[in-house]
C-alpha atoms as a PDB file:
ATOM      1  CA  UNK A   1     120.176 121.831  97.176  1.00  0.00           C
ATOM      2  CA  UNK A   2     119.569 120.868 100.953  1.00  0.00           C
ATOM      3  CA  UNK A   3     122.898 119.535 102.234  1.00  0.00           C
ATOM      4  CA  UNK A   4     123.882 116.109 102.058  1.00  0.00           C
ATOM      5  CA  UNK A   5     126.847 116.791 105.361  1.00  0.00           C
ATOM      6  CA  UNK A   6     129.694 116.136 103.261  1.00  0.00           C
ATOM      7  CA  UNK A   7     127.985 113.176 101.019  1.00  0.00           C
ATOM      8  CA  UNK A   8     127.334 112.682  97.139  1.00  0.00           C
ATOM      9  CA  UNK A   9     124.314 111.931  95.453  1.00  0.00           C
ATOM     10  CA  UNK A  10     124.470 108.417  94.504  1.00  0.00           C
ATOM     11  CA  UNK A  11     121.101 108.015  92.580  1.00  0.00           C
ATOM     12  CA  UNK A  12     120.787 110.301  89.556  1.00  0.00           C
ATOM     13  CA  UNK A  13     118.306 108.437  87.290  1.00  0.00           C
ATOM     14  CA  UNK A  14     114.795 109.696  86.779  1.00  0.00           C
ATOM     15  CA  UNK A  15     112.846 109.924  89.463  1.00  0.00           C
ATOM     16  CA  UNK A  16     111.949 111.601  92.495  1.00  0.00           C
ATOM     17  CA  UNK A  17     114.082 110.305  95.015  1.00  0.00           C
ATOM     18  CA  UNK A  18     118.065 110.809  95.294  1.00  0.00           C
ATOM     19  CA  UNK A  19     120.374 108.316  97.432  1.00  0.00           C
ATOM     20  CA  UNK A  20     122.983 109.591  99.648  1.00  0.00           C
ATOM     21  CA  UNK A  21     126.151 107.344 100.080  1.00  0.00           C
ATOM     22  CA  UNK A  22     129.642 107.904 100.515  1.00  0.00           C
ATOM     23  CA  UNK A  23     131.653 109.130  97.249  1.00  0.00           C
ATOM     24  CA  UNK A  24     134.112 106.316  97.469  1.00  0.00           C
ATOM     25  CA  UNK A  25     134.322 103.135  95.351  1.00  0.00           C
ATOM     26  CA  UNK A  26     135.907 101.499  98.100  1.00  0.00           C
ATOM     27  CA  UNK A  27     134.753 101.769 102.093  1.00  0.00           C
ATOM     28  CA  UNK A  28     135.813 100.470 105.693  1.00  0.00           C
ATOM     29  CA  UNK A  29     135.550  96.417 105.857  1.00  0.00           C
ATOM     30  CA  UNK A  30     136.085  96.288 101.977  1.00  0.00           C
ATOM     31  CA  UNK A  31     133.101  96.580 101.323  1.00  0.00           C
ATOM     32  CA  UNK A  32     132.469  97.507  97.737  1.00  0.00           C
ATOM     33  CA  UNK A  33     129.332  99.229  96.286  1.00  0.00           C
ATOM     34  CA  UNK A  34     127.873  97.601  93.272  1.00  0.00           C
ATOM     35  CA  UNK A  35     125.210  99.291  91.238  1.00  0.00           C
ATOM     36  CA  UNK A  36     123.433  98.988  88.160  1.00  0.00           C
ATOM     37  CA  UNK A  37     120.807 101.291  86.401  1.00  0.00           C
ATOM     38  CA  UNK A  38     118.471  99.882  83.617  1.00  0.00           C
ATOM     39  CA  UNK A  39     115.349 101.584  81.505  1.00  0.00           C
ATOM     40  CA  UNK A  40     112.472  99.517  82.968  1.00  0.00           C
ATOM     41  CA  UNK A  41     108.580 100.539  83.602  1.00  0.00           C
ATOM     42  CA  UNK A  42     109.204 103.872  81.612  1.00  0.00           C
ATOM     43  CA  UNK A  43     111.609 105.066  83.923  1.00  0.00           C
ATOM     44  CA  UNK A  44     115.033 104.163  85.086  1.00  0.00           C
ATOM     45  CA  UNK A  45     115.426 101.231  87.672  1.00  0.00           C
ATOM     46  CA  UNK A  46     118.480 101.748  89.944  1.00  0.00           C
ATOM     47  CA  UNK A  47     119.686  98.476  91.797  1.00  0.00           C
ATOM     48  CA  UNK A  48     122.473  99.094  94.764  1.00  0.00           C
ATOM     49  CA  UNK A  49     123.988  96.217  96.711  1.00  0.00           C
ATOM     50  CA  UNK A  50     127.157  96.477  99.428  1.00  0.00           C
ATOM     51  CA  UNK A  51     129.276  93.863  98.947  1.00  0.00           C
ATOM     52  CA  UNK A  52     132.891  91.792  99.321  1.00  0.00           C
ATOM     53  CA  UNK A  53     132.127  89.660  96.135  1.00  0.00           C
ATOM     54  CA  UNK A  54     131.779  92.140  93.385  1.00  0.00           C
ATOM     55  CA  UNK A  55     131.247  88.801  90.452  1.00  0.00           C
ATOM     56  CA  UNK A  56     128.491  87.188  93.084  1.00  0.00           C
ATOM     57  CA  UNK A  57     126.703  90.350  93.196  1.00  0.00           C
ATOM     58  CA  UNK A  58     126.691  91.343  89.818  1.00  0.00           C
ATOM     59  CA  UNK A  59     124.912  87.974  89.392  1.00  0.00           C
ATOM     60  CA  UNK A  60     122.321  88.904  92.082  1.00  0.00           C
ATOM     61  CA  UNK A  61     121.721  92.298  91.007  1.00  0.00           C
ATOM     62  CA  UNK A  62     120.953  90.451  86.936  1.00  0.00           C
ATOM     63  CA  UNK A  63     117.983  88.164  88.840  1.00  0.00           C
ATOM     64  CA  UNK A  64     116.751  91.365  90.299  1.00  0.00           C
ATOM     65  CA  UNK A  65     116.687  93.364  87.170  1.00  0.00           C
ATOM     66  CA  UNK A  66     114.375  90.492  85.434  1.00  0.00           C
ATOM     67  CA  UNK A  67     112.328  90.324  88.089  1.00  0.00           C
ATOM     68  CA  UNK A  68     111.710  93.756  87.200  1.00  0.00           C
ATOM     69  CA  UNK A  69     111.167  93.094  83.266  1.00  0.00           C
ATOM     70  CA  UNK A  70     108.577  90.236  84.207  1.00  0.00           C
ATOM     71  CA  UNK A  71     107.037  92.501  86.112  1.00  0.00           C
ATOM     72  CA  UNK A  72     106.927  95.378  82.922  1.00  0.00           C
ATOM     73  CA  UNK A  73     106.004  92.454  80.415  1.00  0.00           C
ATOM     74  CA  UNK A  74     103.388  90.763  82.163  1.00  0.00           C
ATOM     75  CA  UNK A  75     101.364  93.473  83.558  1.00  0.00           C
ATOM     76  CA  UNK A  76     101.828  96.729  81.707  1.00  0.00           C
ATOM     77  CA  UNK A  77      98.165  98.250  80.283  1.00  0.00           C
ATOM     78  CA  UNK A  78     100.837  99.808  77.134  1.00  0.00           C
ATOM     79  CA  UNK A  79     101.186  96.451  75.208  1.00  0.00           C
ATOM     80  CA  UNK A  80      98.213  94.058  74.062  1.00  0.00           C
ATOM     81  CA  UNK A  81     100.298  91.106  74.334  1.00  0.00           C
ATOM     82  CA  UNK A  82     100.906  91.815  78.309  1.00  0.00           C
ATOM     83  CA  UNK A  83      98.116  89.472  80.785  1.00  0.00           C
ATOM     84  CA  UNK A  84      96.671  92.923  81.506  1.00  0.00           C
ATOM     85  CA  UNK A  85      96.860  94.174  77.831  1.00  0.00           C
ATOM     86  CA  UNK A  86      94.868  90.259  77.004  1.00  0.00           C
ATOM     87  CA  UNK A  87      92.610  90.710  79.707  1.00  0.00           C
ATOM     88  CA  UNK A  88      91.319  94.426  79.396  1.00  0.00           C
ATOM     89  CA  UNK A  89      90.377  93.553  75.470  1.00  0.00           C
ATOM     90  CA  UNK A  90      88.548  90.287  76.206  1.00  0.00           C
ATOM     91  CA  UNK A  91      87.488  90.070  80.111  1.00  0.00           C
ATOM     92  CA  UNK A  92      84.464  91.676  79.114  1.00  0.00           C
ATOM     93  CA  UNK A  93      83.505  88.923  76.620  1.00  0.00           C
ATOM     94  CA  UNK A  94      84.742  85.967  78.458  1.00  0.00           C
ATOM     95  CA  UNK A  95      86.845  85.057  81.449  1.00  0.00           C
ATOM     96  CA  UNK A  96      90.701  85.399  80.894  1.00  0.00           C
ATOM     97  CA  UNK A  97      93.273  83.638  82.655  1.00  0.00           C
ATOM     98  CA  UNK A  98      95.922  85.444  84.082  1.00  0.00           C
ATOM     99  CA  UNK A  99      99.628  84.489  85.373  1.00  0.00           C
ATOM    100  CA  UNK A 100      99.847  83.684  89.397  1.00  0.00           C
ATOM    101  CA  UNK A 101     102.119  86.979  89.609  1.00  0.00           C
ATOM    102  CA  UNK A 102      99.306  89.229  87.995  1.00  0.00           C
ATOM    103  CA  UNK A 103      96.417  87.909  90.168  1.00  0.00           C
ATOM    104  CA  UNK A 104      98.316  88.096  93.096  1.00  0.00           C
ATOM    105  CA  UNK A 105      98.824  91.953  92.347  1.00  0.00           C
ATOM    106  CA  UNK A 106      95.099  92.308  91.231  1.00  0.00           C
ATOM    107  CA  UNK A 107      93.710  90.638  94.229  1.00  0.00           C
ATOM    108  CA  UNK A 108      95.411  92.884  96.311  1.00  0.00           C
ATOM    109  CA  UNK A 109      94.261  95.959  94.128  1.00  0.00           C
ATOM    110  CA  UNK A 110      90.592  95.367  94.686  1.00  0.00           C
ATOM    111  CA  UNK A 111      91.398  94.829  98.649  1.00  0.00           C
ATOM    112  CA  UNK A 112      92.603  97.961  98.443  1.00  0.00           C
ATOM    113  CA  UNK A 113      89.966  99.660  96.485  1.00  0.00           C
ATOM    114  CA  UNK A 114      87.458  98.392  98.589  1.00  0.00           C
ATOM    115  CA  UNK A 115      89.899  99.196 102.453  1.00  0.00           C
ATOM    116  CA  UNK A 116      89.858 102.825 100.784  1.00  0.00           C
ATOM    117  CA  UNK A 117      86.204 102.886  99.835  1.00  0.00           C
ATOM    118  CA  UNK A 118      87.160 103.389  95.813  1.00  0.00           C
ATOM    119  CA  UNK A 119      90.109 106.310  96.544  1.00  0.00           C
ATOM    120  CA  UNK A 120      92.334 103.732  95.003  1.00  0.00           C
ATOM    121  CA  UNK A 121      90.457 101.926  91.653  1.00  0.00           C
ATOM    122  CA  UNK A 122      92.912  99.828  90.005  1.00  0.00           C
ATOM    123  CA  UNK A 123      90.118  99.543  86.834  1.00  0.00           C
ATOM    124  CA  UNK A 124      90.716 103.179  85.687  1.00  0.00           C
ATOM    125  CA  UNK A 125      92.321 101.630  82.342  1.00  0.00           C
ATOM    126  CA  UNK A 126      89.819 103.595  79.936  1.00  0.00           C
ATOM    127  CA  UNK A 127      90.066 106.994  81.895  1.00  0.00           C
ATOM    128  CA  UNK A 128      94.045 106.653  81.814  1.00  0.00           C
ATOM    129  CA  UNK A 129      94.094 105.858  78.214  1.00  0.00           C
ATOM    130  CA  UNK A 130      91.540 109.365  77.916  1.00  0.00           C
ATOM    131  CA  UNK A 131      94.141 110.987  79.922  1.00  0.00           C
ATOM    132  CA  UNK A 132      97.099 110.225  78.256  1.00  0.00           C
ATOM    133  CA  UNK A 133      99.461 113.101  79.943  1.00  0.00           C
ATOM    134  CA  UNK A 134     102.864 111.808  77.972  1.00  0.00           C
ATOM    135  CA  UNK A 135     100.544 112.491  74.520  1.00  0.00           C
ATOM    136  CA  UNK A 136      98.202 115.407  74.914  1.00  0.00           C
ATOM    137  CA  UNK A 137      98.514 119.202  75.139  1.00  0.00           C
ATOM    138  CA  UNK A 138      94.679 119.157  75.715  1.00  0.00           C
ATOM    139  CA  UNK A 139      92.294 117.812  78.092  1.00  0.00           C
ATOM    140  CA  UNK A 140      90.088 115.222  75.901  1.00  0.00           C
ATOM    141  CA  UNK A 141      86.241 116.527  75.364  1.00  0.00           C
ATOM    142  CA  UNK A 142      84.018 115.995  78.698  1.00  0.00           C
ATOM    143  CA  UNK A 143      81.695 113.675  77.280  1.00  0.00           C
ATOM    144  CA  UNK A 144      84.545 111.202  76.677  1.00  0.00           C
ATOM    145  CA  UNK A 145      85.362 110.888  80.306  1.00  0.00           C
ATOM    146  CA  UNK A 146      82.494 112.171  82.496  1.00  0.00           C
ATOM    147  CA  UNK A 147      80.847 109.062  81.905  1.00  0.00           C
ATOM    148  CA  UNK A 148      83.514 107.447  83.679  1.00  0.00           C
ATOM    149  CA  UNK A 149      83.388 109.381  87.102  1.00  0.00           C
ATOM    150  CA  UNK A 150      82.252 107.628  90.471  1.00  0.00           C
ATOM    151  CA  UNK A 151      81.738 104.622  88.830  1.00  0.00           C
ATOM    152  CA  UNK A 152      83.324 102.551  91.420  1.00  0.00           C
ATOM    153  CA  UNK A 153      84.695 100.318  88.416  1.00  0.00           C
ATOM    154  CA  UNK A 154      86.627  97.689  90.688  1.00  0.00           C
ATOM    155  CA  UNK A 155      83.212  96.341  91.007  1.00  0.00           C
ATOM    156  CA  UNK A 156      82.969  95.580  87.677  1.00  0.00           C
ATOM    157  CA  UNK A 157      85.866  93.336  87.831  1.00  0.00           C
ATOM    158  CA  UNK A 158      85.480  89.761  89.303  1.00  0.00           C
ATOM    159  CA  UNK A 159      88.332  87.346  90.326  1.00  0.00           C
ATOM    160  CA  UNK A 160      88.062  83.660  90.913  1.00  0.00           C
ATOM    161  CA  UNK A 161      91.986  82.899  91.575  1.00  0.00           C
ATOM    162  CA  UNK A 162      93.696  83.459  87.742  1.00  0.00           C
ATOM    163  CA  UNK A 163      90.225  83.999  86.302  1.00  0.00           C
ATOM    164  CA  UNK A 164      89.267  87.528  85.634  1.00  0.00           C
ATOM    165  CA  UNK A 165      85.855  88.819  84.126  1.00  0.00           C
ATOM    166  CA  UNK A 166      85.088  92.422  83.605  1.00  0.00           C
ATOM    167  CA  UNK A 167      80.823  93.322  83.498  1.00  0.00           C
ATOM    168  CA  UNK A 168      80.909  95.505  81.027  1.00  0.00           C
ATOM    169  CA  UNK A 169      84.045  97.318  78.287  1.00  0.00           C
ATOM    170  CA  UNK A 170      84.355 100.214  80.736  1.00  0.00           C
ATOM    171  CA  UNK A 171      86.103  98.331  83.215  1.00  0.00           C
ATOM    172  CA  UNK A 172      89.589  98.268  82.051  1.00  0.00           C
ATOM    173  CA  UNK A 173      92.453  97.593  84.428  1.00  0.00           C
ATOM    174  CA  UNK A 174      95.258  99.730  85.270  1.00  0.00           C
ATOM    175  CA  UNK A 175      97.643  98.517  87.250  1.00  0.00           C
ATOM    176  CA  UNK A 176     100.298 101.658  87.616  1.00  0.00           C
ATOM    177  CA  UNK A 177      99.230 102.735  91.166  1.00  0.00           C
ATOM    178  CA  UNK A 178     100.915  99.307  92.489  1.00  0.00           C
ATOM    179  CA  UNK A 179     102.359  97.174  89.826  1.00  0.00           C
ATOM    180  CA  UNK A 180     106.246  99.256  89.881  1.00  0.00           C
ATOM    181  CA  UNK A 181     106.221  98.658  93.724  1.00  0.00           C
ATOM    182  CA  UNK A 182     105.866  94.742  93.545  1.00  0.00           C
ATOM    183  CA  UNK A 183     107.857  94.854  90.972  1.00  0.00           C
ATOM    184  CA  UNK A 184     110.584  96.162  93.751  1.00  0.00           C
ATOM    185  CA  UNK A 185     109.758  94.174  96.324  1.00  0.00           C
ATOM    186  CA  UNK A 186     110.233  90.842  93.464  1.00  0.00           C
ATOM    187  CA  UNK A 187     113.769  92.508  92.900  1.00  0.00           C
ATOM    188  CA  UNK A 188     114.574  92.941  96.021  1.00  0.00           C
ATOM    189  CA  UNK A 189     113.650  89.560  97.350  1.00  0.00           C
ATOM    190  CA  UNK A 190     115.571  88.443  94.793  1.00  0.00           C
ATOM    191  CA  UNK A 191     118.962  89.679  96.213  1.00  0.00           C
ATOM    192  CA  UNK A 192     117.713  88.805  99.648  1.00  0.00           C
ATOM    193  CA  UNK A 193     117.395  85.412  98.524  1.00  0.00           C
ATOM    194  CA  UNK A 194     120.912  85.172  97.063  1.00  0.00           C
ATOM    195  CA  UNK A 195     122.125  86.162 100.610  1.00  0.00           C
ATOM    196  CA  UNK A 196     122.756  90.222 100.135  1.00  0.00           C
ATOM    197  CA  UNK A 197     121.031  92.223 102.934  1.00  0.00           C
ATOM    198  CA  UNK A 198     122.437  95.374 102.118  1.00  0.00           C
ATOM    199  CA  UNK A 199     120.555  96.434  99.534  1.00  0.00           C
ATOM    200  CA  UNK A 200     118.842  99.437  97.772  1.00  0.00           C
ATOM    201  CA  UNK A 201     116.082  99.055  94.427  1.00  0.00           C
ATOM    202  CA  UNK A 202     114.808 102.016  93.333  1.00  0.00           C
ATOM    203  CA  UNK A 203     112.599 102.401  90.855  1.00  0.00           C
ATOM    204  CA  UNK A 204     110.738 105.911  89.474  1.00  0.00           C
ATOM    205  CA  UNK A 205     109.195 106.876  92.240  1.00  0.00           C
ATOM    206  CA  UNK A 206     109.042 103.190  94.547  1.00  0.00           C
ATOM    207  CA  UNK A 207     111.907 101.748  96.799  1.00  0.00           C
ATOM    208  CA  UNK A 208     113.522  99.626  98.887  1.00  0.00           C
ATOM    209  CA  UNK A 209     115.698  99.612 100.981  1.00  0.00           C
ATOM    210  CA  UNK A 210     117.018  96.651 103.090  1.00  0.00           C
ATOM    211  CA  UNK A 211     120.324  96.700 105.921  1.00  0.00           C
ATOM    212  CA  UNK A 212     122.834  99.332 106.095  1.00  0.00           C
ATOM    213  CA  UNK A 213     124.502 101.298 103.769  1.00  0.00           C
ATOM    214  CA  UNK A 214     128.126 101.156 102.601  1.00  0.00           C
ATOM    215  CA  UNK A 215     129.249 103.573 105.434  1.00  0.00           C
ATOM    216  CA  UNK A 216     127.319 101.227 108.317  1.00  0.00           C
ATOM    217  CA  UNK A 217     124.142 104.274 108.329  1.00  0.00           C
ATOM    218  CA  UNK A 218     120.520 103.915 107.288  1.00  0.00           C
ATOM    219  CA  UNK A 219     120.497 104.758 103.706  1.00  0.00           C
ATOM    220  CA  UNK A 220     119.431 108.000 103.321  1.00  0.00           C
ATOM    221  CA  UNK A 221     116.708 109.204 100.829  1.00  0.00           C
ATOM    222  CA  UNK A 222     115.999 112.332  99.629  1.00  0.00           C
ATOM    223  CA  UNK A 223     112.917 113.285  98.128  1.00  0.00           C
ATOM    224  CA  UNK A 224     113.125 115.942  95.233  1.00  0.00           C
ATOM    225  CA  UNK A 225     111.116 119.239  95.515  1.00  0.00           C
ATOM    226  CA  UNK A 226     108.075 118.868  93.075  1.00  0.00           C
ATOM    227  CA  UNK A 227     108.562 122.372  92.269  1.00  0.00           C
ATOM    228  CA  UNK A 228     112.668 122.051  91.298  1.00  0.00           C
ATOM    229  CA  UNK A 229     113.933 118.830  90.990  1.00  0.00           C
ATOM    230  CA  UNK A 230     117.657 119.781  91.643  1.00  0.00           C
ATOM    231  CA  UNK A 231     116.317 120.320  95.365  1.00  0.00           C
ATOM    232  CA  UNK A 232     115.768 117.861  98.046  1.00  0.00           C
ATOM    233  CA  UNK A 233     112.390 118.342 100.070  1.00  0.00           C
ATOM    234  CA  UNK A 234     113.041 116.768 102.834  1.00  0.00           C
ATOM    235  CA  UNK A 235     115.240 113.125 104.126  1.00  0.00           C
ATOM    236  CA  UNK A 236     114.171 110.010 105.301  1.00  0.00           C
ATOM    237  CA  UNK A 237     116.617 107.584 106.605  1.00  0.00           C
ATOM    238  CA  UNK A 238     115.472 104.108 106.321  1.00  0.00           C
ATOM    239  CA  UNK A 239     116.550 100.543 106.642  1.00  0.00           C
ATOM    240  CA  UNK A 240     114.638  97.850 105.995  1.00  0.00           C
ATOM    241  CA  UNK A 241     111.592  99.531 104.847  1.00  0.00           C
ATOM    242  CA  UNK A 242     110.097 101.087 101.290  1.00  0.00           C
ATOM    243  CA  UNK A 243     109.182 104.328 100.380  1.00  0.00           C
ATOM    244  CA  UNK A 244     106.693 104.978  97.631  1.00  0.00           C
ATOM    245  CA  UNK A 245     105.941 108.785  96.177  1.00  0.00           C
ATOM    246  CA  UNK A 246     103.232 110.252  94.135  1.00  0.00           C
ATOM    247  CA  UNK A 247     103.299 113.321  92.463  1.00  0.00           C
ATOM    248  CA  UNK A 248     102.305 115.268  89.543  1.00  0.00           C
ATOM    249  CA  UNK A 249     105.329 116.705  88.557  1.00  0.00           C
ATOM    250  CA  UNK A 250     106.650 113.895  86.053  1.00  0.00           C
ATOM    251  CA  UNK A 251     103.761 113.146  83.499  1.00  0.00           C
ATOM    252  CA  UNK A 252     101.557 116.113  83.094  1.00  0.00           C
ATOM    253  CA  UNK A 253     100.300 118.525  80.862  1.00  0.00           C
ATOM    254  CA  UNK A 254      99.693 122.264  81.155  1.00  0.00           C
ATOM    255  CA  UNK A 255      96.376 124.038  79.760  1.00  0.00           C
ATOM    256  CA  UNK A 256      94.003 126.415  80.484  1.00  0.00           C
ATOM    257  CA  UNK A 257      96.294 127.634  83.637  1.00  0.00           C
ATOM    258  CA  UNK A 258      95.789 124.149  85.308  1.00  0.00           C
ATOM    259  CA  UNK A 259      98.558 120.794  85.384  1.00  0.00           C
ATOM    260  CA  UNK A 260      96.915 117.968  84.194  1.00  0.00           C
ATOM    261  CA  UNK A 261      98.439 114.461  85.365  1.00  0.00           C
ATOM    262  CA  UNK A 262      98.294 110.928  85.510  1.00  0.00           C
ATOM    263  CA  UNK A 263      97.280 110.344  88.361  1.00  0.00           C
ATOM    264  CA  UNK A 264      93.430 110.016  87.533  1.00  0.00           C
ATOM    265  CA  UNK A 265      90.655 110.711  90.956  1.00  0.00           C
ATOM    266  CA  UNK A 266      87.882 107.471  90.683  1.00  0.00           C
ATOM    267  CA  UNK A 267      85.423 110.344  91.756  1.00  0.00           C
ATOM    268  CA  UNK A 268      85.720 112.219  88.560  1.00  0.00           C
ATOM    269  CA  UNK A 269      87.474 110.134  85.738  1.00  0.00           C
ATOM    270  CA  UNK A 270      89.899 113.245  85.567  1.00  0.00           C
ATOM    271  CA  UNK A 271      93.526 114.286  86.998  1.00  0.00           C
ATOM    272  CA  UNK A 272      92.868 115.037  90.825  1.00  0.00           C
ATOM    273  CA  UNK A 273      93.164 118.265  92.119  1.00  0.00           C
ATOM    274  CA  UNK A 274      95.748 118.720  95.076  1.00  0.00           C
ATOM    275  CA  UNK A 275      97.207 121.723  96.648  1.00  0.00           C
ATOM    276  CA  UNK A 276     100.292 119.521  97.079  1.00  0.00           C
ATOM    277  CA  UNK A 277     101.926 118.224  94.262  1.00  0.00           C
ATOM    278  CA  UNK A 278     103.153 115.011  96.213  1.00  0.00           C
ATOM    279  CA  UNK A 279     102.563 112.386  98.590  1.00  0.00           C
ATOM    280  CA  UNK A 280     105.114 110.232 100.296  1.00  0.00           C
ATOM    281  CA  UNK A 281     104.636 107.059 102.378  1.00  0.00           C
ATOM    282  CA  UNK A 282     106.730 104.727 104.272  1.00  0.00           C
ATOM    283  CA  UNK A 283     105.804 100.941 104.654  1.00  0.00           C
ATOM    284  CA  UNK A 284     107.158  97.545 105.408  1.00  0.00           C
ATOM    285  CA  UNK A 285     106.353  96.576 101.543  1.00  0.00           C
ATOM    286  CA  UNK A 286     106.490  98.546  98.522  1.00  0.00           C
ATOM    287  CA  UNK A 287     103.782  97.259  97.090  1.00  0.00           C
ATOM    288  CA  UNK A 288     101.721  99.213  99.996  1.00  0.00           C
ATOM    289  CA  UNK A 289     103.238 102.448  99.906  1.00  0.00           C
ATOM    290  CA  UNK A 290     102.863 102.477  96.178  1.00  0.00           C
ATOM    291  CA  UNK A 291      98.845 101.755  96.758  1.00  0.00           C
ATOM    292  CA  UNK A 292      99.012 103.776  99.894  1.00  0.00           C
ATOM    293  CA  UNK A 293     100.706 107.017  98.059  1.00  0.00           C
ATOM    294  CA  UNK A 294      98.266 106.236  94.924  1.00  0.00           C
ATOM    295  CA  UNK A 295      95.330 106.300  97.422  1.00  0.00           C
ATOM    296  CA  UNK A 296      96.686 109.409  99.669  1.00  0.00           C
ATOM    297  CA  UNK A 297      97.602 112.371  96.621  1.00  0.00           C
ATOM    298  CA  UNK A 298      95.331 115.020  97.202  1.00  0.00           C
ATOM    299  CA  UNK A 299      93.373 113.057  99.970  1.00  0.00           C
ATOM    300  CA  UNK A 300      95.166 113.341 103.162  1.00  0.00           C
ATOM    301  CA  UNK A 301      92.195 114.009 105.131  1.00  0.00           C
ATOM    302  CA  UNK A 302      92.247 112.157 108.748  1.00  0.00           C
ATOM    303  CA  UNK A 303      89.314 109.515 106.953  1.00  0.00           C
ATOM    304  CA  UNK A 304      91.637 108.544 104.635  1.00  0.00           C
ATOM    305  CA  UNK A 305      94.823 108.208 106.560  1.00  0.00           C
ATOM    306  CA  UNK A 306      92.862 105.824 109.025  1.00  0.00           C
ATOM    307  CA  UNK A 307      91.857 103.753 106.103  1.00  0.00           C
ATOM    308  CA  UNK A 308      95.030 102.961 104.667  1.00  0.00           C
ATOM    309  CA  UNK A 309      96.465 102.488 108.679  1.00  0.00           C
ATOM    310  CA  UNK A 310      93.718  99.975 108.836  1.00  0.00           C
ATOM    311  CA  UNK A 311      94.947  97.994 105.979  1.00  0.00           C
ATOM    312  CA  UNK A 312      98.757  98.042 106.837  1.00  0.00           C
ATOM    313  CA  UNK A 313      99.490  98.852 110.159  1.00  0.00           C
ATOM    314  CA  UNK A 314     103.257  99.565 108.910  1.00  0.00           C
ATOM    315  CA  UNK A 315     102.056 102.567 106.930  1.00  0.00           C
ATOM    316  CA  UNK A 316     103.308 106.172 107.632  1.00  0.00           C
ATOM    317  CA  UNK A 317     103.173 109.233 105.857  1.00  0.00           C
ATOM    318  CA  UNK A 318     106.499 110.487 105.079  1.00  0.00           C
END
């Protein structure tokens, strides 16, 4: 593993990023480190906050960690119950009302499907359930999916404020490309709200990070090697800024000599093909770099850079 110059690995959970910090409880100023990791989204959420009022922060860091389980309930595509899970089995009967949270988070979907010219489609919900990488050893038969591919389905879906209508039952939405990185940005407003600007959320593959570290240093991110997880890529120190990756080395299949993954191309209804197996992206909001990085894997042509600068300025390619 790339060296860390005399530092520990602070983040373990699963993931693809690892934290650097100093291996001490306990640093200059009194400042204590207070962390909690929860299951959340499928993965492990990881919550960091540098303190002098361990009780206060604990308190904080609870309000953040909901924020991330409204998030999960309300908008996962896995549970019927969710506002997604309501609205991708009856939108394309009737209109279906969603919370403020979830249309706020689909609205800005279809701006960026249509800023990326369909690269990012956040109505891929039948192709993803086709392609369910964590349950097959197979790919599913081409007639299933092929009809699918270049679709542009985002068109399909209309929005008038909470009000969502789909034109037809292959419009189904999928939210996963964007949904974990507002989730993070909800968490981590949280504990900016509560007065704690030094402060880390990581989620999976999406973070934040907000002030300094424990040690007075930009926090220091590593991002694991798709091909060997117990190696760092390459470092990115950061402050005040999120980092979003996507890769297809954590839900994926192998068959036939070819990974298939999650992350499904709006071109072909199947797992896109990429000569890298990640994409990483730095922004001023999660919630962009996760769209941006969802956008971006296996599409880094100059076109496609220019369209996600276009829509946020603050984007950069890690």
């Amino acid at each position: 593993m790339n060296s860390w110059s005399r530092r520990e690995v602070l983040t373990l959970g699963a993931g693809v990023f690892a934290v650097a910090a100093l291996p001490i409880v306990r640093a200059r100023r009194s400042a204590l480190l207070v962390r909690r990791a929860v299951p959340v989204m499928g993965t492990i959420g990881e919550i960091v906050v540098v303190s002098d009022d361990e009780s206060a922060a604990r308190e904080s860091i609870d309000r953040a960690v909901e924020r991330l389980h409204f998030v999960d309930r309300t908008m996962t595509r896995f549970d019927a119950s969710s506002e997604v899970g309501r609205a991708n089995a009856r939108a394309a009967q009737h209109p279906v009302r969603v919370g403020r949270q979830t249309a706020r988070v689909i609205a800005e979907a279809l701006r960026w499907a249509r800023s990326t010219d369909g690269a990012f489609d956040p109505c891929l919900g039948r192709a993803s359930e086709l392609w369910d990488v964590t349950r097959r050893d197979a790919p599913p038969a081409r007639a299933e999916w092929a009809r699918l591919a270049g679709r542009r389905l985002y068109e399909g879906l209309t929005q008038e404020e909470d009000r969502i209508a789909f034109a037809d039952g292959d419009v189904a939405i999928d939210l996963g490309g964007i949904a974990k990185g507002f989730a993070v940005d909800l968490a981590a407003d949280a504990l900016s709200e509560d007065g704690l600007d030094r402060v880390l959320v990581n989620v999976g593959g999406d973070l934040v990070a907000r002030g300094l570290s424990q040690d007075g240093d930009p926090w220091l991110v590593g991002v694991r090697s798709p091909s060997d997880p117990s190696r760092i890529a390459h470092k990115i120190s950061i402050h005040d800024e999120a980092v979003a990756t996507s890769g297809d080395y954590e839900k994926y299949f192998d068959f036939g000599g070819r990974r298939y993954h999650h992350l499904i191309d709006p071109a072909t209804a199947a797992p896109r093909i990429a000569e890298d197996h990640s994409v990483t992206v730095v922004a001023a909001r999660c919630m962009s770099a996760d769209a941006a990085a969802t956008a971006l894997f296996g599409r880094t042509e100059d076109s496609m850079l220019e369209k996600i600068r276009a829509h946020d300025p603050s984007l950069r390619v890690g």
